[in-house]
C-alpha atoms as a PDB file:
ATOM      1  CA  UNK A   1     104.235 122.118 109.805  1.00  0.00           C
ATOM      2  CA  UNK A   2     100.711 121.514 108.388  1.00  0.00           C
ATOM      3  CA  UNK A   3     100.744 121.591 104.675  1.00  0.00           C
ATOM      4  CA  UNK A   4      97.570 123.261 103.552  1.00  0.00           C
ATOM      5  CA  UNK A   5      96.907 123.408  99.861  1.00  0.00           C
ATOM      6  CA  UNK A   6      96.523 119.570  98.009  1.00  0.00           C
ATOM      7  CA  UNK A   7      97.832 120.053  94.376  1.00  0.00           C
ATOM      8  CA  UNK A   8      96.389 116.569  93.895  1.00  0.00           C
ATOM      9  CA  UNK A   9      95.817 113.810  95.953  1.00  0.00           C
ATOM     10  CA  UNK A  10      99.522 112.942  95.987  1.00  0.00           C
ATOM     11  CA  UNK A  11     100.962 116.614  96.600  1.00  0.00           C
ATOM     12  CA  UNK A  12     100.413 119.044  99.491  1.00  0.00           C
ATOM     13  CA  UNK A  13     101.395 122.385  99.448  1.00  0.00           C
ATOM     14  CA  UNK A  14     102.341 124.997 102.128  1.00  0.00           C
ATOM     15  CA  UNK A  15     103.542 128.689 102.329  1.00  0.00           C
ATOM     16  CA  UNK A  16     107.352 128.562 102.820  1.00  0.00           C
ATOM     17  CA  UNK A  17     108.909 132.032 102.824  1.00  0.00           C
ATOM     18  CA  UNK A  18     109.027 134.847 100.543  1.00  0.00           C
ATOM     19  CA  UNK A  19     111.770 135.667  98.372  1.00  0.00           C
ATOM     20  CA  UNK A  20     112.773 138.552  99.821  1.00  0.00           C
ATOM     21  CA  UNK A  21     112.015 140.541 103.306  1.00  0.00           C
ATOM     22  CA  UNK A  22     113.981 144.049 103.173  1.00  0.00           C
ATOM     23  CA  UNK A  23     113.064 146.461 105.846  1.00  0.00           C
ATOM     24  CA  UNK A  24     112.620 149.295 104.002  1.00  0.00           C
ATOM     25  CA  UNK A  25     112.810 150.022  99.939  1.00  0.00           C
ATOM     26  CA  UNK A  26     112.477 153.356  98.122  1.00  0.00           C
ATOM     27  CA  UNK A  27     111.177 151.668  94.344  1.00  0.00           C
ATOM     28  CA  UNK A  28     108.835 149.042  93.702  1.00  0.00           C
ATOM     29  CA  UNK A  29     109.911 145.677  94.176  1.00  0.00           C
ATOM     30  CA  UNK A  30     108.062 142.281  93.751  1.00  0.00           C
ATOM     31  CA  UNK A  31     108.023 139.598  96.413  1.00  0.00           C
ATOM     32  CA  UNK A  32     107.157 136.239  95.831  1.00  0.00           C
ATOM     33  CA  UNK A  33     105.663 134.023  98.157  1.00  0.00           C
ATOM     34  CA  UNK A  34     108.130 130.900  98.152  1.00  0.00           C
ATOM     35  CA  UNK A  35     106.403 126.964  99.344  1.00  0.00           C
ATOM     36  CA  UNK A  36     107.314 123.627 100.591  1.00  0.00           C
ATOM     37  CA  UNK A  37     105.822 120.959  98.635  1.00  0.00           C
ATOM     38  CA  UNK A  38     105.644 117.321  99.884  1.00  0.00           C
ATOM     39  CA  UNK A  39     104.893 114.472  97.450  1.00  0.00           C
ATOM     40  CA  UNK A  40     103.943 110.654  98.656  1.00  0.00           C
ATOM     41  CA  UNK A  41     105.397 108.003  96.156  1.00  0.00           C
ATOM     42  CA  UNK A  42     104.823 104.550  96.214  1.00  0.00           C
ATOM     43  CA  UNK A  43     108.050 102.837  94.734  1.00  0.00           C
ATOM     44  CA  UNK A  44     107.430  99.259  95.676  1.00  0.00           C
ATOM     45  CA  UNK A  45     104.822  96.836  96.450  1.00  0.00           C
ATOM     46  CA  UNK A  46     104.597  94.127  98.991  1.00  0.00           C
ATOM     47  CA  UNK A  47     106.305  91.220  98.534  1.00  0.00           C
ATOM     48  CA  UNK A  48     103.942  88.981  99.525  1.00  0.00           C
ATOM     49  CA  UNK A  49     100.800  87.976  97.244  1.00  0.00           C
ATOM     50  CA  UNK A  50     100.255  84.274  97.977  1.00  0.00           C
ATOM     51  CA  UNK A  51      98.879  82.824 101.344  1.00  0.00           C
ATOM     52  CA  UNK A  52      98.497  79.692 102.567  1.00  0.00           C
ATOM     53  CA  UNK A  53      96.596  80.894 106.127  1.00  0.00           C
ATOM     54  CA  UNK A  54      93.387  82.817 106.399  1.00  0.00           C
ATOM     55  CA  UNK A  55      94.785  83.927 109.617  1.00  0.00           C
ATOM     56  CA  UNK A  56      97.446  86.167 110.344  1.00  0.00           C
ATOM     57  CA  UNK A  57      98.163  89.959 108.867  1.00  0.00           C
ATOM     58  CA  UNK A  58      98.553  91.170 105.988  1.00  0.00           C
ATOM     59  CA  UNK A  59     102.589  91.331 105.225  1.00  0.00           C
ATOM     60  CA  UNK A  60     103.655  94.625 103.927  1.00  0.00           C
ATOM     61  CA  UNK A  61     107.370  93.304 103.451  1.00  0.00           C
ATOM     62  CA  UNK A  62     109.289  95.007 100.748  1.00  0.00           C
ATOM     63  CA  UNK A  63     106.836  97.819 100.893  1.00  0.00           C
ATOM     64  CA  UNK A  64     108.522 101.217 100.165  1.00  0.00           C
ATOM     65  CA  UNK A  65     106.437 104.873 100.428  1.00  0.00           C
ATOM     66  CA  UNK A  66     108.570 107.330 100.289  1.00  0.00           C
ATOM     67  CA  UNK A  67     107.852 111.730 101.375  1.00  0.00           C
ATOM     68  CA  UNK A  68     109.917 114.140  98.738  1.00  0.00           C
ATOM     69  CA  UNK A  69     109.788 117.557 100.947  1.00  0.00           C
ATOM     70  CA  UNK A  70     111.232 120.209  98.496  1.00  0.00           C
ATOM     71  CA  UNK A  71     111.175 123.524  99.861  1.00  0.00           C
ATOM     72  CA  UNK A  72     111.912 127.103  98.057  1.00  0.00           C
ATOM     73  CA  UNK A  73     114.599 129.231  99.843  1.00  0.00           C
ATOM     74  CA  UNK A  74     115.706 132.700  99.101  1.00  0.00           C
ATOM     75  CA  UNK A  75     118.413 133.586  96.547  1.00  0.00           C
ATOM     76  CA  UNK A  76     121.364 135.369  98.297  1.00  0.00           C
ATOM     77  CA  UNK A  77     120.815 137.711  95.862  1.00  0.00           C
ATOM     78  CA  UNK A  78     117.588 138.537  96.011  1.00  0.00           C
ATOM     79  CA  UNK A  79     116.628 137.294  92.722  1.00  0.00           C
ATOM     80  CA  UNK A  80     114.448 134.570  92.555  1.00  0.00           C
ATOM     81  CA  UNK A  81     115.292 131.289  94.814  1.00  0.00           C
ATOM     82  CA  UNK A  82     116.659 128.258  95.040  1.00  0.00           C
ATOM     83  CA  UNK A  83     115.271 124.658  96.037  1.00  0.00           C
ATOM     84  CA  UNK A  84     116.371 122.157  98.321  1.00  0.00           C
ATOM     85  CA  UNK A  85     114.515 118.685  98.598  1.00  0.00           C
ATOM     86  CA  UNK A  86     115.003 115.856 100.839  1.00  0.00           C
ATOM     87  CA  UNK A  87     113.061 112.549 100.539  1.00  0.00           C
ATOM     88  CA  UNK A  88     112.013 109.961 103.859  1.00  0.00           C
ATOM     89  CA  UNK A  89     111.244 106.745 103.975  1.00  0.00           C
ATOM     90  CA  UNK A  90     107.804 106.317 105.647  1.00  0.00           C
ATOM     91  CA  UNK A  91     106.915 102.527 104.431  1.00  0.00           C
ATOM     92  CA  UNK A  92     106.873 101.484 108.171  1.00  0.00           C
ATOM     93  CA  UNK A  93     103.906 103.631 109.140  1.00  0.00           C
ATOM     94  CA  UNK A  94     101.635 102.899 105.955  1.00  0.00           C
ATOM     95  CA  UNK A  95      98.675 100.691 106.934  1.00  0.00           C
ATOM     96  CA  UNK A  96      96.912  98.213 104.948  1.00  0.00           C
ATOM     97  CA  UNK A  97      93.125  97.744 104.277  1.00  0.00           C
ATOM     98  CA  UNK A  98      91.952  95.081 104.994  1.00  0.00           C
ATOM     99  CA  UNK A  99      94.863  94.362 107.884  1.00  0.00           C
ATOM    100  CA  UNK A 100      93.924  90.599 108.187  1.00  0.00           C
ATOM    101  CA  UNK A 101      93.596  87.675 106.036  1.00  0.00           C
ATOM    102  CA  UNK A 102      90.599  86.213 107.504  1.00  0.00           C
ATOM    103  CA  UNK A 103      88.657  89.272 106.829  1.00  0.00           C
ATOM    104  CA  UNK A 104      90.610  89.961 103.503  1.00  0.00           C
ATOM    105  CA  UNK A 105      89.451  86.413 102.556  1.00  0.00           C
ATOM    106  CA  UNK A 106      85.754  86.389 104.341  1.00  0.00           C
ATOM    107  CA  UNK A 107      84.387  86.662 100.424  1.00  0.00           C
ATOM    108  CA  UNK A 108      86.333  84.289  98.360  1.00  0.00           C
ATOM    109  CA  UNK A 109      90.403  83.486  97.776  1.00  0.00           C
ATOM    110  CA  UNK A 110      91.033  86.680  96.496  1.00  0.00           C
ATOM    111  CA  UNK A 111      91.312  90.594  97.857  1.00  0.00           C
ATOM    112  CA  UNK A 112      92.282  93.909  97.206  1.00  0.00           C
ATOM    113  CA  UNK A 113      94.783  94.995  99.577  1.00  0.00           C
ATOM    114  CA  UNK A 114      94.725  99.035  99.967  1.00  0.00           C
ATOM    115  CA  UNK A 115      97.947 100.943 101.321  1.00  0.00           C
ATOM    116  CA  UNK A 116      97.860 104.038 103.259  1.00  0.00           C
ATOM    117  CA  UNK A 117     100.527 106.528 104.808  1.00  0.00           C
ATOM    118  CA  UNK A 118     100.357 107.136 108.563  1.00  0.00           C
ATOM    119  CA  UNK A 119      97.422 110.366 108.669  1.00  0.00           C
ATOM    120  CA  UNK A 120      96.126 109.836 105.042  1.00  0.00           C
ATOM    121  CA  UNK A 121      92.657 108.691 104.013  1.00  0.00           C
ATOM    122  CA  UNK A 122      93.362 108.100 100.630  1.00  0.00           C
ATOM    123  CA  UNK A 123      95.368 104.804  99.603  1.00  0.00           C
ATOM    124  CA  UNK A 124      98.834 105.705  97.880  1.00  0.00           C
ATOM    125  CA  UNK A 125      98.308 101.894  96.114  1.00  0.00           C
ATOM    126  CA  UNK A 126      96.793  98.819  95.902  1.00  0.00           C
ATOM    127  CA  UNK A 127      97.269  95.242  94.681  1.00  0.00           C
ATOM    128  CA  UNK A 128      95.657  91.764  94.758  1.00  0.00           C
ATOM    129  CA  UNK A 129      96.423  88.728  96.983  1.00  0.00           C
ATOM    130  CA  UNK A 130      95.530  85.697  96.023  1.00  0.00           C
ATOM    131  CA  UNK A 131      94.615  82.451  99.018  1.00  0.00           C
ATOM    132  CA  UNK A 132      95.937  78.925  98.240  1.00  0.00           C
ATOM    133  CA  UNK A 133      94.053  77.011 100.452  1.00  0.00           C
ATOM    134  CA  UNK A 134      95.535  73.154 101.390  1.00  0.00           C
ATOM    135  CA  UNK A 135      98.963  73.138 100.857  1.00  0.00           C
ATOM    136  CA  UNK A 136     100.179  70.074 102.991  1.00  0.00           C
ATOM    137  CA  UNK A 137      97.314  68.719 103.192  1.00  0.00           C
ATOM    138  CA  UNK A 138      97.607  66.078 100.882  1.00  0.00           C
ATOM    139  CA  UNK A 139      94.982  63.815 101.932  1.00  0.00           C
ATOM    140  CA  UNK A 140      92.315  66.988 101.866  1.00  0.00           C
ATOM    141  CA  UNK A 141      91.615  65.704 105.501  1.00  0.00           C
ATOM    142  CA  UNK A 142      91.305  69.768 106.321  1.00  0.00           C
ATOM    143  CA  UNK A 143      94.853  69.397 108.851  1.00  0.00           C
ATOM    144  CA  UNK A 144      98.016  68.898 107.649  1.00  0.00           C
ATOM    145  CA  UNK A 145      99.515  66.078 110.153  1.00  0.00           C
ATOM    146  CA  UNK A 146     101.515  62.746 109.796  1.00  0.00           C
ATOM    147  CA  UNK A 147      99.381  60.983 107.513  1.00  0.00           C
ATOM    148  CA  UNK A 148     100.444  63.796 104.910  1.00  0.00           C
ATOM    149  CA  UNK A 149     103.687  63.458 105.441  1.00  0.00           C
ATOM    150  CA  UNK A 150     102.991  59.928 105.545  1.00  0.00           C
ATOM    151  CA  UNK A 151     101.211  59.935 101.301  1.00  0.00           C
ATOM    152  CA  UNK A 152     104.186  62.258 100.325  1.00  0.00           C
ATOM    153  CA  UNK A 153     106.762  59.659 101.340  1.00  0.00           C
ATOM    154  CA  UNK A 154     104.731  56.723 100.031  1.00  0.00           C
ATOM    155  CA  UNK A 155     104.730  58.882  96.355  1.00  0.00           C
ATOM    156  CA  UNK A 156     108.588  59.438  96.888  1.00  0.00           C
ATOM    157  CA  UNK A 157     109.408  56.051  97.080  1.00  0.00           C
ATOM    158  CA  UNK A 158     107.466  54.732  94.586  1.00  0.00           C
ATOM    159  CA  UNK A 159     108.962  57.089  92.228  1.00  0.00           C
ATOM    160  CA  UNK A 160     112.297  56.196  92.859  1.00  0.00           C
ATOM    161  CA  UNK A 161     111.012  51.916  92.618  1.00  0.00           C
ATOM    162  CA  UNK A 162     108.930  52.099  89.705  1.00  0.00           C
ATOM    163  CA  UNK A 163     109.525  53.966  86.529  1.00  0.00           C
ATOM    164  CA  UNK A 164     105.839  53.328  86.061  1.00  0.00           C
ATOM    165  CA  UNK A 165     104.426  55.238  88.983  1.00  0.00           C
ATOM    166  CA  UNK A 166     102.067  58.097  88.218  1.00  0.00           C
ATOM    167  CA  UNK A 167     102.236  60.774  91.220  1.00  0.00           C
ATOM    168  CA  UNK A 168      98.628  61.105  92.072  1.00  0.00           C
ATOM    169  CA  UNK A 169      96.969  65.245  91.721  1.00  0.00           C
ATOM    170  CA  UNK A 170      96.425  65.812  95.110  1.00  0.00           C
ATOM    171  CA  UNK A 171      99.849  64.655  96.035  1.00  0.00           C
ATOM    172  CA  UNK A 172     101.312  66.854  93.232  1.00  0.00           C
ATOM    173  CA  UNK A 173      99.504  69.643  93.921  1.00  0.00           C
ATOM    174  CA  UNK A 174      99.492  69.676  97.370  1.00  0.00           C
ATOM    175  CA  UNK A 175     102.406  67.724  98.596  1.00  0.00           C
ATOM    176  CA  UNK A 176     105.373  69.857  97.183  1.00  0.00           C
ATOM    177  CA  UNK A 177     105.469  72.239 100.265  1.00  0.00           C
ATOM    178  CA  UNK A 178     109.053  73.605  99.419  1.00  0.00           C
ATOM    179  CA  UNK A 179     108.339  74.914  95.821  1.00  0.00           C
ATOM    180  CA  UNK A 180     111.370  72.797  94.287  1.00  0.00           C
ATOM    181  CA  UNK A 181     109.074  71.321  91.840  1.00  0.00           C
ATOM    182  CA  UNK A 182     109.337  67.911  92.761  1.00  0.00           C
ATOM    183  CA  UNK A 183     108.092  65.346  95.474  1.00  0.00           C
ATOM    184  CA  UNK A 184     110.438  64.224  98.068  1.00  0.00           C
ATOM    185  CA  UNK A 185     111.482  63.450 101.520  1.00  0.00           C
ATOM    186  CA  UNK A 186     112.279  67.272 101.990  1.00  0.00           C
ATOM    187  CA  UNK A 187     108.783  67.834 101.698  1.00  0.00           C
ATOM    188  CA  UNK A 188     107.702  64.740 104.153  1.00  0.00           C
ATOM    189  CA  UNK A 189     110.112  66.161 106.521  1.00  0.00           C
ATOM    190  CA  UNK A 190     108.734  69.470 106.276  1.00  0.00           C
ATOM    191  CA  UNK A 191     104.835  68.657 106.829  1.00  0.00           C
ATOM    192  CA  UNK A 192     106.172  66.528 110.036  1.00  0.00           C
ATOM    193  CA  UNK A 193     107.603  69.711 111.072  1.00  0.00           C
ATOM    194  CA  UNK A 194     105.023  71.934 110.413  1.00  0.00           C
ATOM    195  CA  UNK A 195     102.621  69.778 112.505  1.00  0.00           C
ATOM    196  CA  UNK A 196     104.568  69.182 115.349  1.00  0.00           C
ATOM    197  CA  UNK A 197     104.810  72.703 115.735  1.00  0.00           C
ATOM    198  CA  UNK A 198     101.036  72.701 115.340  1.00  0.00           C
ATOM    199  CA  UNK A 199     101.173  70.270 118.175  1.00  0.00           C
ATOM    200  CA  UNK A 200     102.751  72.322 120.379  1.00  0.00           C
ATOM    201  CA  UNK A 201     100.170  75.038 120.575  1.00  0.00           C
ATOM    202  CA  UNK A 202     102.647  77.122 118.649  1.00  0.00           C
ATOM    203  CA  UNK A 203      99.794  79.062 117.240  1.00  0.00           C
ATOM    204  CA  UNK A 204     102.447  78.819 113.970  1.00  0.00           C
ATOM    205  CA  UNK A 205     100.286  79.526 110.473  1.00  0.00           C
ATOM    206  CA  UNK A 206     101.308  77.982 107.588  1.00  0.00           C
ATOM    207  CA  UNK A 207     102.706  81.291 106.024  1.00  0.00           C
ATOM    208  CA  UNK A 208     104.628  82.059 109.131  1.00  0.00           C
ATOM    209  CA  UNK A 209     105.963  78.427 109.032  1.00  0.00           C
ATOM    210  CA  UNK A 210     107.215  78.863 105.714  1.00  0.00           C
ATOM    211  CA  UNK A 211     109.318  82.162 106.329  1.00  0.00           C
ATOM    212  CA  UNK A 212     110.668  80.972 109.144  1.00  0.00           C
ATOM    213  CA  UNK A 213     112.037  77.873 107.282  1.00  0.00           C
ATOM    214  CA  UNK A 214     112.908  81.037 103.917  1.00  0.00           C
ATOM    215  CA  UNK A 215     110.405  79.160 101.683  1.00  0.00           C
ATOM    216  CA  UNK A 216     109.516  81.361  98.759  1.00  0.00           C
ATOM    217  CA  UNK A 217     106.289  80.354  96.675  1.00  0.00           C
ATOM    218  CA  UNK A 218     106.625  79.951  93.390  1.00  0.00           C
ATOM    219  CA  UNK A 219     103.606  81.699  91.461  1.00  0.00           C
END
């Protein structure tokens, strides 16, 4: 059914029953006219508020929006009513605005991510995403490819030789692709994966490369 009265932008509203329906009476009585309500809640946010890519979509992972239908129903007897209220889960079906990161990013490393249920116009929440752009890329060459992984190993094993060695920024802040908080061969390893994969015509992003392998950024 169509719910046809918005309480606010959250609730809708719709005629239900009425509270009671004799056939005939011989006093005065007073019927009420009983509703369904339906409220949208947003519970959760997306998981997801650091990219590495400016292409891809926008991940709504760990999104929940849930419907609470509560609907009046008739007292058996025939004095006032009762409610009963079940809630659905419709995060699947919400949309986000702007869908893609190359036109969430078009103005800068930041963006407002809207969130809208299936059939609504209004968003039910928003939140920010933030775009770290380079990760890998330790040489700032613009790819990330061998001579990455390449720098990274160089800086791993010059830590371990000399007690002297001063990790250079770029490598630091660029080079430590698995979040552990330190350079290593993991990480080598990992930007030699990531760019033979890149080599294969994959079409793999960065982002999606680092889910697959259940990298979590550390913000």
């Amino acid at each position: 059914e169509r719910l046809n009265r918005h309480l606010d932008i959250y609730t809708e509203q719709a005629f239900s029953s009425w509270s009671i329906t004799p056939d005939t009476t011989e006093k005065d009585i007073t019927i009420k006219a009983l509703s369904k309500t339906a409220v949208i809640s947003q519970e959760k946010l997306p998981e997801k508020t650091l990219y590495f890519s400016e292409s891809g979509n926008i991940s709504l992972d760990g999104l929940k929006v849930t419907i609470t239908i509560t609907t009046q129903i008739p007292a058996e007897n025939d004095v006032g009513f009762t409610e009963e209220s079940f809630t659905v889960d419709v995060s699947s079906s919400c949309t986000a605005s702007p869908a893609t990161l190359d036109e969430a990013f078009k103005d800068g490393e930041s963006s407002e991510i809207k969130i809208f249920p299936a059939g609504q116009n209004k968003a039910i929440a928003s939140y920010s995403i933030e775009l770290f752009k380079g990760l890998g890329d330790v040489d700032e060459s613009g790819s990330v490819d061998v001579s990455d992984a390449t720098r990274v190993l160089r800086a791993y094993t010059l830590l371990l030789s000399d007690k002297n060695y001063v990790t250079p920024e770029n490598v630091k802040k660029f080079g430590d692709i698995n979040f552990d908080g330190k350079i290593d061969s993991s990480d080598a390893t990992l930007i030699l994966r990531f760019y033979t994969l890149v080599m294969s015509n994959t079409g793999i992003t960065l982002d999606e490369f680092l889910d697959m392998n259940e990298i979590k950024p550390v913000i």
